[in-house]
Structure formats: C-alpha cells, structure tokens
N, C-alpha and C. Protein backbone atom coordinates (compact mmCIF):
# COMPACT_ATOMS: atom_id res chain seq x y z
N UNK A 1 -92.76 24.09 14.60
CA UNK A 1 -91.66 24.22 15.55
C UNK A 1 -91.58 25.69 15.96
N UNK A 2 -91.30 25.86 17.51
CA UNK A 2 -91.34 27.23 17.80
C UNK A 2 -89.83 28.05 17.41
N UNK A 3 -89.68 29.45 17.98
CA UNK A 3 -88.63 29.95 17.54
C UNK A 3 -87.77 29.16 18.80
N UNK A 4 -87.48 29.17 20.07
CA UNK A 4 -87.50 28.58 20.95
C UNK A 4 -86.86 27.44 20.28
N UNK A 5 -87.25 26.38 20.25
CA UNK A 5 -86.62 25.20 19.97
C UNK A 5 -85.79 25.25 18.69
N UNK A 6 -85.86 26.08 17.92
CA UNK A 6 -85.18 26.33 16.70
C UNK A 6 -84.22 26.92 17.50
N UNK A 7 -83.90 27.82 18.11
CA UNK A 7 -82.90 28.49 18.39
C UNK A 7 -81.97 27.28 19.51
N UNK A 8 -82.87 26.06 19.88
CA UNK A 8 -82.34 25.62 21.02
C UNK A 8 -81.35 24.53 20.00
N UNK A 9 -81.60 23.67 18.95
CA UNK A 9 -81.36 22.84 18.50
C UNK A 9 -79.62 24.17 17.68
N UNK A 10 -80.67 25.16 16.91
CA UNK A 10 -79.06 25.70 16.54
C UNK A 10 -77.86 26.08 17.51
N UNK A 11 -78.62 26.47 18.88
CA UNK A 11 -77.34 26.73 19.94
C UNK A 11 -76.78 25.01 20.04
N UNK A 12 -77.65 24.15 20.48
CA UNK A 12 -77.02 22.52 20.39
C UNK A 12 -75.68 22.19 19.65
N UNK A 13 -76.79 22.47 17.93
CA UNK A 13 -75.74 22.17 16.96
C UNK A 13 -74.13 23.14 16.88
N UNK A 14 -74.48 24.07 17.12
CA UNK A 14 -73.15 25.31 17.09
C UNK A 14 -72.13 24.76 18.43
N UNK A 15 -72.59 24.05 19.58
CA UNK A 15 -71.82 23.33 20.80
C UNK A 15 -70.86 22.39 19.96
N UNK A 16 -71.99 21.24 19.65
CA UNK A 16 -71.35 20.31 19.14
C UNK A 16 -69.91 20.81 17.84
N UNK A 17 -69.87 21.67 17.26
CA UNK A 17 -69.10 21.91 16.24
C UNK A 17 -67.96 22.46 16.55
N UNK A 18 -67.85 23.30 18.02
CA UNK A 18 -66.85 23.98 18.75
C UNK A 18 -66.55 22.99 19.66
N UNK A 19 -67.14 22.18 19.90
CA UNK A 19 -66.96 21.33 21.36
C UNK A 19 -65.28 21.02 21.26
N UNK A 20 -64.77 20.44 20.35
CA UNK A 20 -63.40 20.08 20.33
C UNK A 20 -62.23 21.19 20.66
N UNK A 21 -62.52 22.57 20.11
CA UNK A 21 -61.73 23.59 20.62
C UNK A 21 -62.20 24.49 21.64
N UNK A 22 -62.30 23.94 22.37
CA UNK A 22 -62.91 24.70 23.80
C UNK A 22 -62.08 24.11 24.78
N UNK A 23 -61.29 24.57 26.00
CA UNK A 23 -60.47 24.14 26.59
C UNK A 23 -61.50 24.01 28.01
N UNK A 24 -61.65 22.65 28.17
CA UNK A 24 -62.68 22.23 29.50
C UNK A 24 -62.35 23.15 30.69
N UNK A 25 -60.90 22.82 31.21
CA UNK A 25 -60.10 24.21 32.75
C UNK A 25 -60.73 25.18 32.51
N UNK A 26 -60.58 25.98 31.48
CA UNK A 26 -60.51 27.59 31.48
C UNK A 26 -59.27 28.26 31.29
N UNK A 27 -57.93 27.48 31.91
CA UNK A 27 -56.94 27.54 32.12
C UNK A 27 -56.24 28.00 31.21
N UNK A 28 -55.74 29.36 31.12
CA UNK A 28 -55.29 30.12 30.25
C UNK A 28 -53.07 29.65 30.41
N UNK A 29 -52.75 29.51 29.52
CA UNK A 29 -51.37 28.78 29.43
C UNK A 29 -50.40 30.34 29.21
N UNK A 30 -49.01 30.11 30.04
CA UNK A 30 -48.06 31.64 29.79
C UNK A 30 -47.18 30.97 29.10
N UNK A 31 -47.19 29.50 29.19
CA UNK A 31 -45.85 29.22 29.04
C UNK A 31 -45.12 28.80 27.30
N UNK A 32 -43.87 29.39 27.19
CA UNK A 32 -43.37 28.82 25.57
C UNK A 32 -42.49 28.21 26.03
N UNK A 33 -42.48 27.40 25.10
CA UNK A 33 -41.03 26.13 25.57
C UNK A 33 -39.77 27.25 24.55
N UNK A 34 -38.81 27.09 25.89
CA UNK A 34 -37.51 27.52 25.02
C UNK A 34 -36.90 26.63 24.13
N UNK A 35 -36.55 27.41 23.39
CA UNK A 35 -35.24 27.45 22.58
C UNK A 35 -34.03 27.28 23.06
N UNK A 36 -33.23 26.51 23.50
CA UNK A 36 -31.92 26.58 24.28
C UNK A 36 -30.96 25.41 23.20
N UNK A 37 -29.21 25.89 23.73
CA UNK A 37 -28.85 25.51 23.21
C UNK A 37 -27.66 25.36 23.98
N UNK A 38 -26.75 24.75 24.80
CA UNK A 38 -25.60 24.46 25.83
C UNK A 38 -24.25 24.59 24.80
N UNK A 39 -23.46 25.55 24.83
CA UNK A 39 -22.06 25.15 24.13
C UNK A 39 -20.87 25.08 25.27
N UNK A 40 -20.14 24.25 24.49
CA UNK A 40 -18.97 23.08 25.54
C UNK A 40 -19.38 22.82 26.63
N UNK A 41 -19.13 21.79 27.64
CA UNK A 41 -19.33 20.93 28.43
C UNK A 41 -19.56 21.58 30.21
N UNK A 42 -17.97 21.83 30.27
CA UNK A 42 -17.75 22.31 31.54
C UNK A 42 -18.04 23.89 31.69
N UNK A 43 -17.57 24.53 31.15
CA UNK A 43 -17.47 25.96 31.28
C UNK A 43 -17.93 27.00 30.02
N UNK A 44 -19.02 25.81 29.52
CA UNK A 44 -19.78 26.55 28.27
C UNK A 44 -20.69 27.73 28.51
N UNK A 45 -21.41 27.93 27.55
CA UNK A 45 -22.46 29.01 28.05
C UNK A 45 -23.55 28.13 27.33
N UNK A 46 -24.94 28.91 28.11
CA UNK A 46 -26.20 28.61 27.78
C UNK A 46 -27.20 29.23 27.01
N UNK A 47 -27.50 29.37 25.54
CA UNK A 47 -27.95 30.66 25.20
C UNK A 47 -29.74 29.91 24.91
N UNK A 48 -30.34 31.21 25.45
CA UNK A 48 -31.92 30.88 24.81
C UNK A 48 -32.29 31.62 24.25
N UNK A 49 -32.52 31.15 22.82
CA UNK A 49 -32.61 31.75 21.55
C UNK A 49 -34.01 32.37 21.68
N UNK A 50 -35.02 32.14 22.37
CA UNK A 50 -36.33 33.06 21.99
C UNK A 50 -36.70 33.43 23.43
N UNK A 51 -35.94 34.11 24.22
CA UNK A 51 -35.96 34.29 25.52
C UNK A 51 -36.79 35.86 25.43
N UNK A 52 -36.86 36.60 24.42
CA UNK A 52 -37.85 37.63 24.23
C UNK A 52 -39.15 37.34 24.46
N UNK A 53 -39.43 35.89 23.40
CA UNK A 53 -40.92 35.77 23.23
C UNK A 53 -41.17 34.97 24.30
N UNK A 54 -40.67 34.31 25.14
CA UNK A 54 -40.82 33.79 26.93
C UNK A 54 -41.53 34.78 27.31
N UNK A 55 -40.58 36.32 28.06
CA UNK A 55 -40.92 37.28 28.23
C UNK A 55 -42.02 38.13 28.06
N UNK A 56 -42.01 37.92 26.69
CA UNK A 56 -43.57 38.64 26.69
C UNK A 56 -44.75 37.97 26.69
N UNK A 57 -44.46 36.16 26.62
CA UNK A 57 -45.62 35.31 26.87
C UNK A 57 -46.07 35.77 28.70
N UNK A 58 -45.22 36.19 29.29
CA UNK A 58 -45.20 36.27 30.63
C UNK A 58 -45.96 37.64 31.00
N UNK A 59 -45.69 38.79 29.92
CA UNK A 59 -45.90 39.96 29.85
C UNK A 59 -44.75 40.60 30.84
N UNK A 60 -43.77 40.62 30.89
CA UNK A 60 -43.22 40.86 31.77
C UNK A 60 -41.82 41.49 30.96
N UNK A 61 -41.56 42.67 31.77
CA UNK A 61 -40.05 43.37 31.22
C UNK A 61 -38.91 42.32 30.96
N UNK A 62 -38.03 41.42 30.02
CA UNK A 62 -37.30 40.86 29.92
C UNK A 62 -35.83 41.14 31.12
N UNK A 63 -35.30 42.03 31.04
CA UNK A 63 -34.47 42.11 32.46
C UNK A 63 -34.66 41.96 33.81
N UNK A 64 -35.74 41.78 34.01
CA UNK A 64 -36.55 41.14 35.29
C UNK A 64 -36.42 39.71 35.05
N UNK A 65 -37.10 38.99 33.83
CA UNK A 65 -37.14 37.76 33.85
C UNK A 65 -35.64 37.06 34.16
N UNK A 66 -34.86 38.14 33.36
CA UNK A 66 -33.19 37.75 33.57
C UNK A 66 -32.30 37.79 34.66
N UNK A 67 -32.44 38.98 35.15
CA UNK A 67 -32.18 38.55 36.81
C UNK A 67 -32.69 38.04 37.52
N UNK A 68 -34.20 37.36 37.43
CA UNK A 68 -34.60 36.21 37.98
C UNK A 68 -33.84 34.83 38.01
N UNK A 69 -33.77 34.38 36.49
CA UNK A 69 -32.64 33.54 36.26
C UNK A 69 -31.52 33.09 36.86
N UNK A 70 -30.68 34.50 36.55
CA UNK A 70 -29.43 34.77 37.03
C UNK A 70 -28.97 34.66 38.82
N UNK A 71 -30.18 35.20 39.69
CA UNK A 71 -30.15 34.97 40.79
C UNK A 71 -30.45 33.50 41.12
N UNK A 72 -31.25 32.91 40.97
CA UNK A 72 -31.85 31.66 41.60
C UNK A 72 -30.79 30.67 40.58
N UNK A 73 -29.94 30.41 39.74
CA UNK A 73 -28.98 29.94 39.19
C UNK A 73 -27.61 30.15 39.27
N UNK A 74 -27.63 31.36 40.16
CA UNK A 74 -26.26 31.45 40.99
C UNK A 74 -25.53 31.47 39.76
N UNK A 75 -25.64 32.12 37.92
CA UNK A 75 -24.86 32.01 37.35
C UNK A 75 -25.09 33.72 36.57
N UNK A 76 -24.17 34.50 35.98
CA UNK A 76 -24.30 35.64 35.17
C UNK A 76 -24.48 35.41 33.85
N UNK A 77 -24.93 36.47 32.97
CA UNK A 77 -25.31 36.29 31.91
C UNK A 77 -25.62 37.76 30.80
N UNK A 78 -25.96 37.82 29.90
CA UNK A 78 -26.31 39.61 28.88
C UNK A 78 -27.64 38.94 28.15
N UNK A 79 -28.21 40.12 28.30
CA UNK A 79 -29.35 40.12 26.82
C UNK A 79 -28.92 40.85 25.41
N UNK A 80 -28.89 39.51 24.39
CA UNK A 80 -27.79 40.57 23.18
C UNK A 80 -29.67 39.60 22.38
N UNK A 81 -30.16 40.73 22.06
CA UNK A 81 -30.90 40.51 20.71
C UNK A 81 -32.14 40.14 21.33
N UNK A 82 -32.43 38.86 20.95
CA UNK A 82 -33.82 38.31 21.09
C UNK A 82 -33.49 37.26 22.05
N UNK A 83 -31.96 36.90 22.50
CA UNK A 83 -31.12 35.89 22.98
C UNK A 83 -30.74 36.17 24.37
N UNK A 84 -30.75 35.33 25.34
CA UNK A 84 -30.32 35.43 26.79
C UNK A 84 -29.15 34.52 26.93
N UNK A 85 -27.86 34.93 27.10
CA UNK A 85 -26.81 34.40 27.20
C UNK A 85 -26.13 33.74 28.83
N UNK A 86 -26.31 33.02 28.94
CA UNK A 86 -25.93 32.44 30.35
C UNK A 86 -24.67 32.03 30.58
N UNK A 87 -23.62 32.19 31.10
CA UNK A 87 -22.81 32.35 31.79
C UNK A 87 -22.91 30.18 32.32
N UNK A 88 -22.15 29.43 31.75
CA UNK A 88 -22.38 28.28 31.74
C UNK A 88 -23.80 27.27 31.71
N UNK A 89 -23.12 26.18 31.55
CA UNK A 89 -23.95 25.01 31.61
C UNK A 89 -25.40 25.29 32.29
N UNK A 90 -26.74 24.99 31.74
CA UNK A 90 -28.00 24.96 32.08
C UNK A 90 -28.67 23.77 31.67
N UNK A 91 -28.93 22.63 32.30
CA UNK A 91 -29.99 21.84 31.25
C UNK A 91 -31.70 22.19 31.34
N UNK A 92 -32.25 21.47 30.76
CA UNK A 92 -33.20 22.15 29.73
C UNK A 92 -34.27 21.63 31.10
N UNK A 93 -34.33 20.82 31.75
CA UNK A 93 -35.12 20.34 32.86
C UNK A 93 -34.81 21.79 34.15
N UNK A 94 -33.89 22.52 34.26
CA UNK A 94 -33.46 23.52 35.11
C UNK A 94 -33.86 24.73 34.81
N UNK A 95 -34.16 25.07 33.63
CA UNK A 95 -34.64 26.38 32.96
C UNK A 95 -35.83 26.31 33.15
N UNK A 96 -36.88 24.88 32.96
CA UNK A 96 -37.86 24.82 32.97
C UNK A 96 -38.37 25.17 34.40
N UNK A 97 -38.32 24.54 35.17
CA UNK A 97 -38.24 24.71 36.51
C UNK A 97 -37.77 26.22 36.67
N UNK A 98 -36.92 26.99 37.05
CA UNK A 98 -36.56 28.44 36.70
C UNK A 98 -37.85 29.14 36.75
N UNK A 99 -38.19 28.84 35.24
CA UNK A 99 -39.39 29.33 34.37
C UNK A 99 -40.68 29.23 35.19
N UNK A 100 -41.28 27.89 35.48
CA UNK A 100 -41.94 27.73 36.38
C UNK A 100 -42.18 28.44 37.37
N UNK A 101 -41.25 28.82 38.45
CA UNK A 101 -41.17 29.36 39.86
C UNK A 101 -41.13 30.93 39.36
N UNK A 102 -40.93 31.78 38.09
CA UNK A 102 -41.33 32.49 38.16
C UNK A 102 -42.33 33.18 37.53
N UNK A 103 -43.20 32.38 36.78
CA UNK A 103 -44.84 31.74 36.81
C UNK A 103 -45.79 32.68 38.23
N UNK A 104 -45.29 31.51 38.43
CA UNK A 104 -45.83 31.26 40.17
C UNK A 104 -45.66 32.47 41.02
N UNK A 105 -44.57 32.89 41.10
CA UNK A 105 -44.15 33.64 42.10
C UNK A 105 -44.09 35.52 41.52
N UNK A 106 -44.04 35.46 40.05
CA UNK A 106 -44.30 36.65 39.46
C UNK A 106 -45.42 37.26 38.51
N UNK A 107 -46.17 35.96 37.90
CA UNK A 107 -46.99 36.21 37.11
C UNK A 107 -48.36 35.85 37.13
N UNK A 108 -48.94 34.63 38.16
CA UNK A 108 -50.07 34.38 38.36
C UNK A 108 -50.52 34.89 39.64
N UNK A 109 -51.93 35.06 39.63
CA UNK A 109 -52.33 35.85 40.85
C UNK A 109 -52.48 34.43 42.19
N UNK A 110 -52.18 34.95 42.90
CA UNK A 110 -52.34 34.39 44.02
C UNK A 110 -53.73 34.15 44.64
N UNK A 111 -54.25 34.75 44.28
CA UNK A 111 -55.79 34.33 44.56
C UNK A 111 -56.93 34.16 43.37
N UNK A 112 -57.02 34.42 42.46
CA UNK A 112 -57.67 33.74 41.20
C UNK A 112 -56.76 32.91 40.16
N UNK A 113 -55.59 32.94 40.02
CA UNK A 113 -54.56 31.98 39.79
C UNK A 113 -54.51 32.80 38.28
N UNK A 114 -55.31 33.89 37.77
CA UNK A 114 -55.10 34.55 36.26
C UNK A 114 -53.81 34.38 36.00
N UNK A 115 -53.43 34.82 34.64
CA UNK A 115 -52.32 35.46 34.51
C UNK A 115 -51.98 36.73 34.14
N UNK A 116 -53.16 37.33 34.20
CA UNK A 116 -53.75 38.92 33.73
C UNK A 116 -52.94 39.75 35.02
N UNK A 117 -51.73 39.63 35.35
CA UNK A 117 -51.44 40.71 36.48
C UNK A 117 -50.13 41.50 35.78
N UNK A 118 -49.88 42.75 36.41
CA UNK A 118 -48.74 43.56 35.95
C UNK A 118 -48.31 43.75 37.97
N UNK A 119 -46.87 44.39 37.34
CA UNK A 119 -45.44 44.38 38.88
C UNK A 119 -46.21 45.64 38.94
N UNK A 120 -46.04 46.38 39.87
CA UNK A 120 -45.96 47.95 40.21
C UNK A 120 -45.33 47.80 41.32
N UNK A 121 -44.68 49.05 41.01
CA UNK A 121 -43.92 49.46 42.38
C UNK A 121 -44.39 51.04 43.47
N UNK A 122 -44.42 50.43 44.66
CA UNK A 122 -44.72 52.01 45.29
C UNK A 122 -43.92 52.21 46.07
N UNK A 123 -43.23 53.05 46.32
CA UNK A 123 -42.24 53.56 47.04
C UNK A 123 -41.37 52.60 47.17
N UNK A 124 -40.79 51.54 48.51
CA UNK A 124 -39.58 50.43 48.25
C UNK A 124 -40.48 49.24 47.84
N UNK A 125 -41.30 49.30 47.87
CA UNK A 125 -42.18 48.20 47.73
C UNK A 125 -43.05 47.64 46.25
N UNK A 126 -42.92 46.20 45.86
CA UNK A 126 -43.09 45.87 44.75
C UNK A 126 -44.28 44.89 45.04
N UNK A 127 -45.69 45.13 44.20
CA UNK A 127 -46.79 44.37 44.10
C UNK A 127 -47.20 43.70 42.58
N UNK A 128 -48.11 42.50 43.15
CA UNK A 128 -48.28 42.04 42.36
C UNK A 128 -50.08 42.42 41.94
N UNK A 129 -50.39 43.01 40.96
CA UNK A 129 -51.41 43.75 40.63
C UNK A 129 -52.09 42.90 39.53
N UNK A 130 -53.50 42.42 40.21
CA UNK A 130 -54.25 41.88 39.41
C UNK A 130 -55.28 42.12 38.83
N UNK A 131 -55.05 41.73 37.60
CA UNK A 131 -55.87 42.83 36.50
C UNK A 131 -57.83 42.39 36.34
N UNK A 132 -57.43 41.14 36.78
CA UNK A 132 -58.84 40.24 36.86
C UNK A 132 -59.95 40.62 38.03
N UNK A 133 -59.20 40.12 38.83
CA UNK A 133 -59.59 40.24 40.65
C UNK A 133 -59.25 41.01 41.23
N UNK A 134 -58.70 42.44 41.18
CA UNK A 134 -57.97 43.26 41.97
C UNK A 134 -57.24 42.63 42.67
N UNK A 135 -57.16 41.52 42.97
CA UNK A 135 -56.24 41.52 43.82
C UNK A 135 -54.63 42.57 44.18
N UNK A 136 -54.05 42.37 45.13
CA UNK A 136 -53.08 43.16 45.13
C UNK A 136 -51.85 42.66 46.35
N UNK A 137 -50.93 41.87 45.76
CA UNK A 137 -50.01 41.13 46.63
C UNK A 137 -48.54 41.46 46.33
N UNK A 138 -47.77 41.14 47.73
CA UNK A 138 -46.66 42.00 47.44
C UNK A 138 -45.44 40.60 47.31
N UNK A 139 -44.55 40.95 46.54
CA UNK A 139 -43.70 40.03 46.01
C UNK A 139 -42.13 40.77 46.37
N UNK A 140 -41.32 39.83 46.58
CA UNK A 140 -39.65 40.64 46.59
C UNK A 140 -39.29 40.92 45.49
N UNK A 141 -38.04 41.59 45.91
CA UNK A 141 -37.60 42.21 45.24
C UNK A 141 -36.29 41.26 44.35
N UNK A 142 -35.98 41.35 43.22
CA UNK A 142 -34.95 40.43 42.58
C UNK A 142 -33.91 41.33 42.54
C-alpha cells in the first residue's frame, strides 16, 4: 500500500469520526436564549437575568443593546448587574423578536451574513464594519 492511500483511508477514517460534530451551514450562531422573568401582570417589570452574556454573545457594548430594546419597545428600563430591568410587561416571544432584529440590523454583515463585525463611528456617522469581508455599511443611529 502506498503512502498516498494510507494517508487517504486515514483522512477517510478521521471524516467519518468528526462527521457528527461538524455543522453542514457553516453557520456560525450569536444567539443565547434569555433568561427572563415578568413580575405582576399589568404594570410589572421585565427583568433578563443574563442580559450581559446576550451582549457579549453579540459582541456588542450592552447599553447599545439596551437602548435598542428600550426604543423599539416603546418601554424604559436600568442595567443593575448582569440584569436588564424593563420597565413593564415583555413576553418571551417579543424579546425574542427584539433580539432578532438586532441580529440583523446590528450584528451580521450585510453582505457575507458573518457575525465577525464591530459599530465604529466617524464623525455623525455610525458603520457597520466587517471583520471578515471588509465590508463597510452604515446603520442608524439608536
């Protein structure tokens, strides 16, 4: 047997043994499921207990992620700890969604879809800077 086919059968065999943890997409995931927790009904608050580690799954400054929130939920809120405190009622299908749109709209590139991008700002203007593709797209302001 040559070296060649020895090496072909061990690259084979080494496939087959990883094959199960190999993610077919490529598709690299930002997202953590929160932690949330709704107290009283009408005029409760909404707290998400690991709203840090969201944040940095996102790579993204946590007070950004929070006035993201806060704006597109039309509700106020504080960052006390590791915890994002919301200013009433949120259900858990609404955060997600939230979360989602700012995915999309803050953290994946617009043209290779990475999630490898950082904000910069130049003068009034805020881009979305991709670390993969150069890309370089400009996003509003929250």
């Amino acid at each position: 047997m040559s070296t060649k086919e020895e090496y072909e059968q061990l690259l084979d065999r080494a496939l087959r043994q990883v094959a199960g943890h190999l993610s077919v997409s490529g598709d690299r995931s930002t997202a953590v499921e929160p932690a949330m927790m709704v107290r009283g009904k009408r005029k409760g608050k909404t707290v998400i207990n690991n709203f840090i580690a969201i944040a940095r799954a996102f790579n993204r400054d946590p007070p950004h992620l929070a006035r993201f929130i806060f704006k597109e939920s039309a509700k106020s809120g504080t960052i006390q700890g590791e915890r994002l405190t919301i200013q009433g009622p949120m259900s858990y299908e609404e955060l997600k969604r939230l979360l989602s749109l700012y995915e999309k709209e803050f953290v994946r590139c617009p043209v290779c879809g990475g999630p490898d991008t950082k904000l910069v700002k130049e003068k009034r203007f805020r881009f979305l800077l991709c670390e993969a593709c150069g890309a370089k797209s400009s996003v509003r302001k929250i």
